[in-house]
N, C-alpha and C. Protein backbone atom coordinates (compact mmCIF):
# COMPACT_ATOMS: atom_id res chain seq x y z
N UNK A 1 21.11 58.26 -40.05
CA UNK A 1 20.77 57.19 -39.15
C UNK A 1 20.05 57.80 -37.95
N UNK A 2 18.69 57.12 -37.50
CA UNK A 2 18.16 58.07 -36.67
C UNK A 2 18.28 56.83 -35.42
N UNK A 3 18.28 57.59 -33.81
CA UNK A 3 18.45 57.08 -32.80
C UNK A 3 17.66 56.38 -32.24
N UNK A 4 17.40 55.21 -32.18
CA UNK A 4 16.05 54.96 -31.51
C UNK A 4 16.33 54.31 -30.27
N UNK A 5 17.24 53.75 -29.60
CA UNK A 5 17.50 53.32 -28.26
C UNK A 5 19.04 53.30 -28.27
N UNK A 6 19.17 53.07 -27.12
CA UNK A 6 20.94 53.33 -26.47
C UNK A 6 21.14 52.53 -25.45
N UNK A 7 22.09 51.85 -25.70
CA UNK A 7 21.75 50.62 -25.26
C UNK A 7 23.39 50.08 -25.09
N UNK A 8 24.45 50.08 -24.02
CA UNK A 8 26.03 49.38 -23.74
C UNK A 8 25.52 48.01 -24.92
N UNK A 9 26.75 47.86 -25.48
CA UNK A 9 26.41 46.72 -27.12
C UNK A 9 28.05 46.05 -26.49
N UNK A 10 28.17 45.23 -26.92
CA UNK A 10 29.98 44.76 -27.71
C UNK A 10 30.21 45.63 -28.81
N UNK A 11 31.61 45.36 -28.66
CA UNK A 11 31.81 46.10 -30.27
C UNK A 11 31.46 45.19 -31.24
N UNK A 12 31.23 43.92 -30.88
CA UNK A 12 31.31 43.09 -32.37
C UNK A 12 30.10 43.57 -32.61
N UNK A 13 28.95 43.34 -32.09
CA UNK A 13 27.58 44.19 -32.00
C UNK A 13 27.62 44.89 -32.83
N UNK A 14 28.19 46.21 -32.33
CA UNK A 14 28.34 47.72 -33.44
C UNK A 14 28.91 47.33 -34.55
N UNK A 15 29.42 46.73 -34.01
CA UNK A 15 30.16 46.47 -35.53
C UNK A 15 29.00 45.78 -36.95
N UNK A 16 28.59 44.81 -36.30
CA UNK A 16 27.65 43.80 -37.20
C UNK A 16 26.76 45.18 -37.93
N UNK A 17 26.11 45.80 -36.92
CA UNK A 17 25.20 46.72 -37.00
C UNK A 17 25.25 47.61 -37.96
N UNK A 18 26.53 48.38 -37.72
CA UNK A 18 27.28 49.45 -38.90
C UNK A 18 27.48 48.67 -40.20
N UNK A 19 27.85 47.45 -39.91
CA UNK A 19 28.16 47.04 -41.36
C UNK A 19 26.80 46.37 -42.17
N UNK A 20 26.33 46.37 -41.59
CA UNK A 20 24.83 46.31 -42.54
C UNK A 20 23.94 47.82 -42.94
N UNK A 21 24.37 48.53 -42.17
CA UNK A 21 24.28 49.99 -42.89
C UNK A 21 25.37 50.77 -43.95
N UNK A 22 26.08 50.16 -44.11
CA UNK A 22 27.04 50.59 -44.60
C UNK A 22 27.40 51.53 -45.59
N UNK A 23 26.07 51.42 -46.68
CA UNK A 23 25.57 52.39 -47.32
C UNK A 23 25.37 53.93 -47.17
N UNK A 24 24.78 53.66 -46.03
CA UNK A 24 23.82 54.98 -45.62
C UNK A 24 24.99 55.67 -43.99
N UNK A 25 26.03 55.61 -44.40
CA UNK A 25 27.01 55.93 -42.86
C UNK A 25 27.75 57.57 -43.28
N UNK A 26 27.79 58.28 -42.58
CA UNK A 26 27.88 59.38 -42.73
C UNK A 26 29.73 59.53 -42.17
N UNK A 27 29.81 60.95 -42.68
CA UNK A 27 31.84 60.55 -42.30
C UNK A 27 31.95 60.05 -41.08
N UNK A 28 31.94 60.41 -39.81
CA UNK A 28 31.83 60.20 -38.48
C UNK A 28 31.42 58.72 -38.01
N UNK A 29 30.31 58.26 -38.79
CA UNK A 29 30.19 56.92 -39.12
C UNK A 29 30.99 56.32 -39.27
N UNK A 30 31.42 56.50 -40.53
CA UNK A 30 32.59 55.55 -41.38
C UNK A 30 33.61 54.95 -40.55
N UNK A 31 34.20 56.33 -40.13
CA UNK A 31 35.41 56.38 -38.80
C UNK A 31 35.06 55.40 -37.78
N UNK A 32 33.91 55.53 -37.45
CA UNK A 32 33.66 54.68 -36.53
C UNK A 32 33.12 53.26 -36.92
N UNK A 33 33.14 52.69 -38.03
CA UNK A 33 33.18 51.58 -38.33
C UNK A 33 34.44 50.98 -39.10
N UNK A 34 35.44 52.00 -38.95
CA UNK A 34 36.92 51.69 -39.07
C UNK A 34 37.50 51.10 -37.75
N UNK A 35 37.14 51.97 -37.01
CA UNK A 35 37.91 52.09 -35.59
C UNK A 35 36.82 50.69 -35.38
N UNK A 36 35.83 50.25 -35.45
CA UNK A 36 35.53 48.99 -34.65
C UNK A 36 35.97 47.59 -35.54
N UNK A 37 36.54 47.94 -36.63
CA UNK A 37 37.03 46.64 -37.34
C UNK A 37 38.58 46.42 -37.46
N UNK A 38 39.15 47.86 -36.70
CA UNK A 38 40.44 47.69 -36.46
C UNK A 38 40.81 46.97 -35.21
N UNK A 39 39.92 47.47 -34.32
CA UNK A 39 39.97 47.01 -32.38
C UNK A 39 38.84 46.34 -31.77
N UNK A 40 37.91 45.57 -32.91
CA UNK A 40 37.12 44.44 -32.20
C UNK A 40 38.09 43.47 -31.97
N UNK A 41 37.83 42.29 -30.86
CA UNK A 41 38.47 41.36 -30.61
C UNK A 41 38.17 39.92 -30.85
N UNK A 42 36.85 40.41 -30.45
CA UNK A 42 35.80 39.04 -30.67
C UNK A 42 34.79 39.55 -31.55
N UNK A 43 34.19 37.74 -31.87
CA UNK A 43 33.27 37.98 -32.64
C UNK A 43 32.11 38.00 -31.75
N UNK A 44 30.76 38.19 -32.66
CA UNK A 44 29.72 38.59 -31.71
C UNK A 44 29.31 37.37 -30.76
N UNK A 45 29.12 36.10 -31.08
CA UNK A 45 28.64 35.33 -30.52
C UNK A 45 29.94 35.05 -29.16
N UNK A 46 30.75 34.91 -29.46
CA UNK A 46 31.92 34.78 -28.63
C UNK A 46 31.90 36.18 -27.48
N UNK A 47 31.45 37.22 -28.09
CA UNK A 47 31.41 38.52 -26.75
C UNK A 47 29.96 38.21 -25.99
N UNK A 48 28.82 37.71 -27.03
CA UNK A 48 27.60 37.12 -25.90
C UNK A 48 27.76 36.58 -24.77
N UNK A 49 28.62 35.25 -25.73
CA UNK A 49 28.95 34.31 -24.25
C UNK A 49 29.50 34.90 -22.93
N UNK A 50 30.75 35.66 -23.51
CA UNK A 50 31.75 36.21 -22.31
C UNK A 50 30.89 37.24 -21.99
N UNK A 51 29.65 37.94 -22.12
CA UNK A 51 29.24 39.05 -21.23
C UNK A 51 27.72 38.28 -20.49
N UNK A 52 27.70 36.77 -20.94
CA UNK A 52 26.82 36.29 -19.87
C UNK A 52 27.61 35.68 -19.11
N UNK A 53 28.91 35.15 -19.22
CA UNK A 53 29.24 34.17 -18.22
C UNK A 53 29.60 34.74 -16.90
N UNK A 54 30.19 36.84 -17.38
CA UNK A 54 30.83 37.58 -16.35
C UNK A 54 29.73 37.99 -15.96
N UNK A 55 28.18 37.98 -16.38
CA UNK A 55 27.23 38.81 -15.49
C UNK A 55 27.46 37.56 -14.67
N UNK A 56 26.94 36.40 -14.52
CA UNK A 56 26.67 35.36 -14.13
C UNK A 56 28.21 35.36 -12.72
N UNK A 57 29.08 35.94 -12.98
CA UNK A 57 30.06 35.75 -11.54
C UNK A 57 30.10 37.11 -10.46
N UNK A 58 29.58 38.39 -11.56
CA UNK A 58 29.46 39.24 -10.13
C UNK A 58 28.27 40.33 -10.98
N UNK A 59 27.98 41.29 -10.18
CA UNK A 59 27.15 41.88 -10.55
C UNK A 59 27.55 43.30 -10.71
N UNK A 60 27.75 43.71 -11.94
CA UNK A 60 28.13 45.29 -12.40
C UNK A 60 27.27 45.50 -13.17
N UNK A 61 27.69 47.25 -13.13
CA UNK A 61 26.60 47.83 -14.41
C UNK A 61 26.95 47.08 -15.97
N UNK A 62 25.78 47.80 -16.56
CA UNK A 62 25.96 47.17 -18.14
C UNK A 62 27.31 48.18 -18.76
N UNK A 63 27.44 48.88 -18.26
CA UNK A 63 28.62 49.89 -18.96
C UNK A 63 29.92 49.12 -19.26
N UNK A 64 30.12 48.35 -17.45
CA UNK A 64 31.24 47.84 -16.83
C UNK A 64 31.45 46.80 -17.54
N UNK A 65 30.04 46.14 -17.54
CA UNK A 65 30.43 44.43 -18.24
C UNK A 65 31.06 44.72 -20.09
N UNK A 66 30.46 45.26 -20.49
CA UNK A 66 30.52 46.01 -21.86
C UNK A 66 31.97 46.13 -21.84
N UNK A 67 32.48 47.04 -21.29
CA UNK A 67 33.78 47.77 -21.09
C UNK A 67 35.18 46.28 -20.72
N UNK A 68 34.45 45.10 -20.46
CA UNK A 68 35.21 44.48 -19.89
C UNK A 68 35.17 43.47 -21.00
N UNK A 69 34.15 43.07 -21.55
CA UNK A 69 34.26 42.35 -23.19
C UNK A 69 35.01 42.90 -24.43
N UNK A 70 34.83 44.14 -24.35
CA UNK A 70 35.48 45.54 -25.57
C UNK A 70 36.74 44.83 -25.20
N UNK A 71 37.67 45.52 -23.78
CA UNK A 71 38.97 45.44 -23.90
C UNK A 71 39.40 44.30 -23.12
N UNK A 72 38.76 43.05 -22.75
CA UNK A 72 39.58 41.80 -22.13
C UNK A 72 40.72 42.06 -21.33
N UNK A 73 40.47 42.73 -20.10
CA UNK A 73 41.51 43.40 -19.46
C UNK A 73 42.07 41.63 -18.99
N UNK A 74 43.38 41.41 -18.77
CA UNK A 74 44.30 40.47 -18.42
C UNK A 74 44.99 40.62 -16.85
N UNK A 75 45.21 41.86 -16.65
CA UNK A 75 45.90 41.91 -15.23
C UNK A 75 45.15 42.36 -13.74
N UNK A 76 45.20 42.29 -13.13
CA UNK A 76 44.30 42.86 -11.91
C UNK A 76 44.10 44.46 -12.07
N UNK A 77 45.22 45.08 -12.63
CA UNK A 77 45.51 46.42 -12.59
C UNK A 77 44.25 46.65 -13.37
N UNK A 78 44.30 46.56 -14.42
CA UNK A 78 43.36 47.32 -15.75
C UNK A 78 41.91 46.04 -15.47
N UNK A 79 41.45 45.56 -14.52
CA UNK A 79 40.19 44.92 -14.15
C UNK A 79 39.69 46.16 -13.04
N UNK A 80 40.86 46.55 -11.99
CA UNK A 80 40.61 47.37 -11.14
C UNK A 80 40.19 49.35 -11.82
N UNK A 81 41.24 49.03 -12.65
CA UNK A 81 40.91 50.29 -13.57
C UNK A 81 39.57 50.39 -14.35
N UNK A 82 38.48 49.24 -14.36
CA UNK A 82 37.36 49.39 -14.82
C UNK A 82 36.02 49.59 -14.18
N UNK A 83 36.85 48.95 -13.10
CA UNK A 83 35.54 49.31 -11.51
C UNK A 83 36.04 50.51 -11.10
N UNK A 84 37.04 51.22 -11.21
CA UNK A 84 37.25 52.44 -10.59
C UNK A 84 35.74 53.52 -10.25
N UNK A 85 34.77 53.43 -11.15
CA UNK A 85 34.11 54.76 -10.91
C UNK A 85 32.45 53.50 -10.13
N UNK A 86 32.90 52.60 -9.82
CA UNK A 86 31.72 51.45 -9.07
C UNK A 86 31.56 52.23 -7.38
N UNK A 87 30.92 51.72 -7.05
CA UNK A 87 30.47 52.38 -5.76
C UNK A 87 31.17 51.08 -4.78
N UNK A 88 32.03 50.25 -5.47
CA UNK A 88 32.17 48.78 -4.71
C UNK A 88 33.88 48.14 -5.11
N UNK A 89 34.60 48.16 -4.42
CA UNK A 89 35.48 47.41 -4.76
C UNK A 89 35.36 46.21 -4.63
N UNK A 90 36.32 44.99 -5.42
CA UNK A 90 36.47 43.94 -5.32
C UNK A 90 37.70 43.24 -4.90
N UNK A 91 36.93 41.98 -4.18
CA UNK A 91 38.04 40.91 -3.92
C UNK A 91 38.96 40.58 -4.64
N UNK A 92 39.89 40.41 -4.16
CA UNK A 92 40.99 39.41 -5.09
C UNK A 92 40.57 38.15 -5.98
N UNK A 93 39.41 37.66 -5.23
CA UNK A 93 39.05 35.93 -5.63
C UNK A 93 38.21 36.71 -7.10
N UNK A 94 37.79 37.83 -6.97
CA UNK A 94 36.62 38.34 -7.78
C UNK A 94 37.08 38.72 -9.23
N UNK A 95 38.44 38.68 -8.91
CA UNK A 95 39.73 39.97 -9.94
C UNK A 95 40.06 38.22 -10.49
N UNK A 96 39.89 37.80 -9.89
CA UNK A 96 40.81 36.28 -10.61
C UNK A 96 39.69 35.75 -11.70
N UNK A 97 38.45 35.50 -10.62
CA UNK A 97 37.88 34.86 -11.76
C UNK A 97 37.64 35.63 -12.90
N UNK A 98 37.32 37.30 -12.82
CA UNK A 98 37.30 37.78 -13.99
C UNK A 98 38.18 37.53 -15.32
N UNK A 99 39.06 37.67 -14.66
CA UNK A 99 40.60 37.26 -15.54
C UNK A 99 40.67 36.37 -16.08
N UNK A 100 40.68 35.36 -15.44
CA UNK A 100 40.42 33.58 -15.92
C UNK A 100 39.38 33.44 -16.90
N UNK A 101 38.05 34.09 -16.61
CA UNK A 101 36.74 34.22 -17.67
C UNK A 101 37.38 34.54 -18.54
N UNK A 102 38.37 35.42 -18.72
CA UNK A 102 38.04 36.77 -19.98
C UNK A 102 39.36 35.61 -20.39
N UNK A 103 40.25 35.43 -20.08
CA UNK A 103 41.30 34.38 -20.84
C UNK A 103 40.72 33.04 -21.22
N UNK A 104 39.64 32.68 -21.30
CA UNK A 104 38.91 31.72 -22.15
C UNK A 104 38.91 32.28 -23.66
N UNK A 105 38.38 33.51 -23.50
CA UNK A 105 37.78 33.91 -24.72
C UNK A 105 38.79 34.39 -25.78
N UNK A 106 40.02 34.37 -25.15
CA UNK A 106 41.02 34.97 -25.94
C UNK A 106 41.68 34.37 -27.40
């Protein structure tokens, strides 16, 4: 499989992706299209939505938003644990609505 852009995805994403290669996946591959059909959460269209609705309430990197669709953090703790390396902390009001977003999708 050769690299041609790099690019923060969902996992359902990778996932879709890998599994239409499926053929051609090398061991390291494989693994990793184990590990994304064991611990995806959502499906792809459902992680679209939730990574436009959270760009749409604050503004983080693509890593962050990514990182926050992957694992649907639920508590303030592990929302705060994802901005940790941001140049910006957030409000309380900011930690809620995240939360509230991401418990739609659940």
């Amino acid at each position: 499989m050769k690299v041609i852009d790099m690019e923060p995805v969902p996992m359902a994403t990778a996932k879709e992706i890998m599994e239409s290669k499926e053929g051609e996946l090398g061991y390291e591959q494989k693994l990793a299209l184990e590990h994304l059909r064991k611990f995806t959460k959502l499906d792809k269209e459902k992680a679209e939505k939730l990574a436009e609705e959270l760009s749409g309430i604050l503004r983080m990197s693509k890593e962050t938003l990514m990182q926050i669709v992957n694992l649907l953090p639920t508590t303030p703790d592990e929302v705060r644990m994802l901005f940790a390396k941001e140049r910006f902390s957030l409000k309380e009001e900011e930690i809620a609505k995240i939360i509230e977003t991401v418990k739609k999708y659940i």
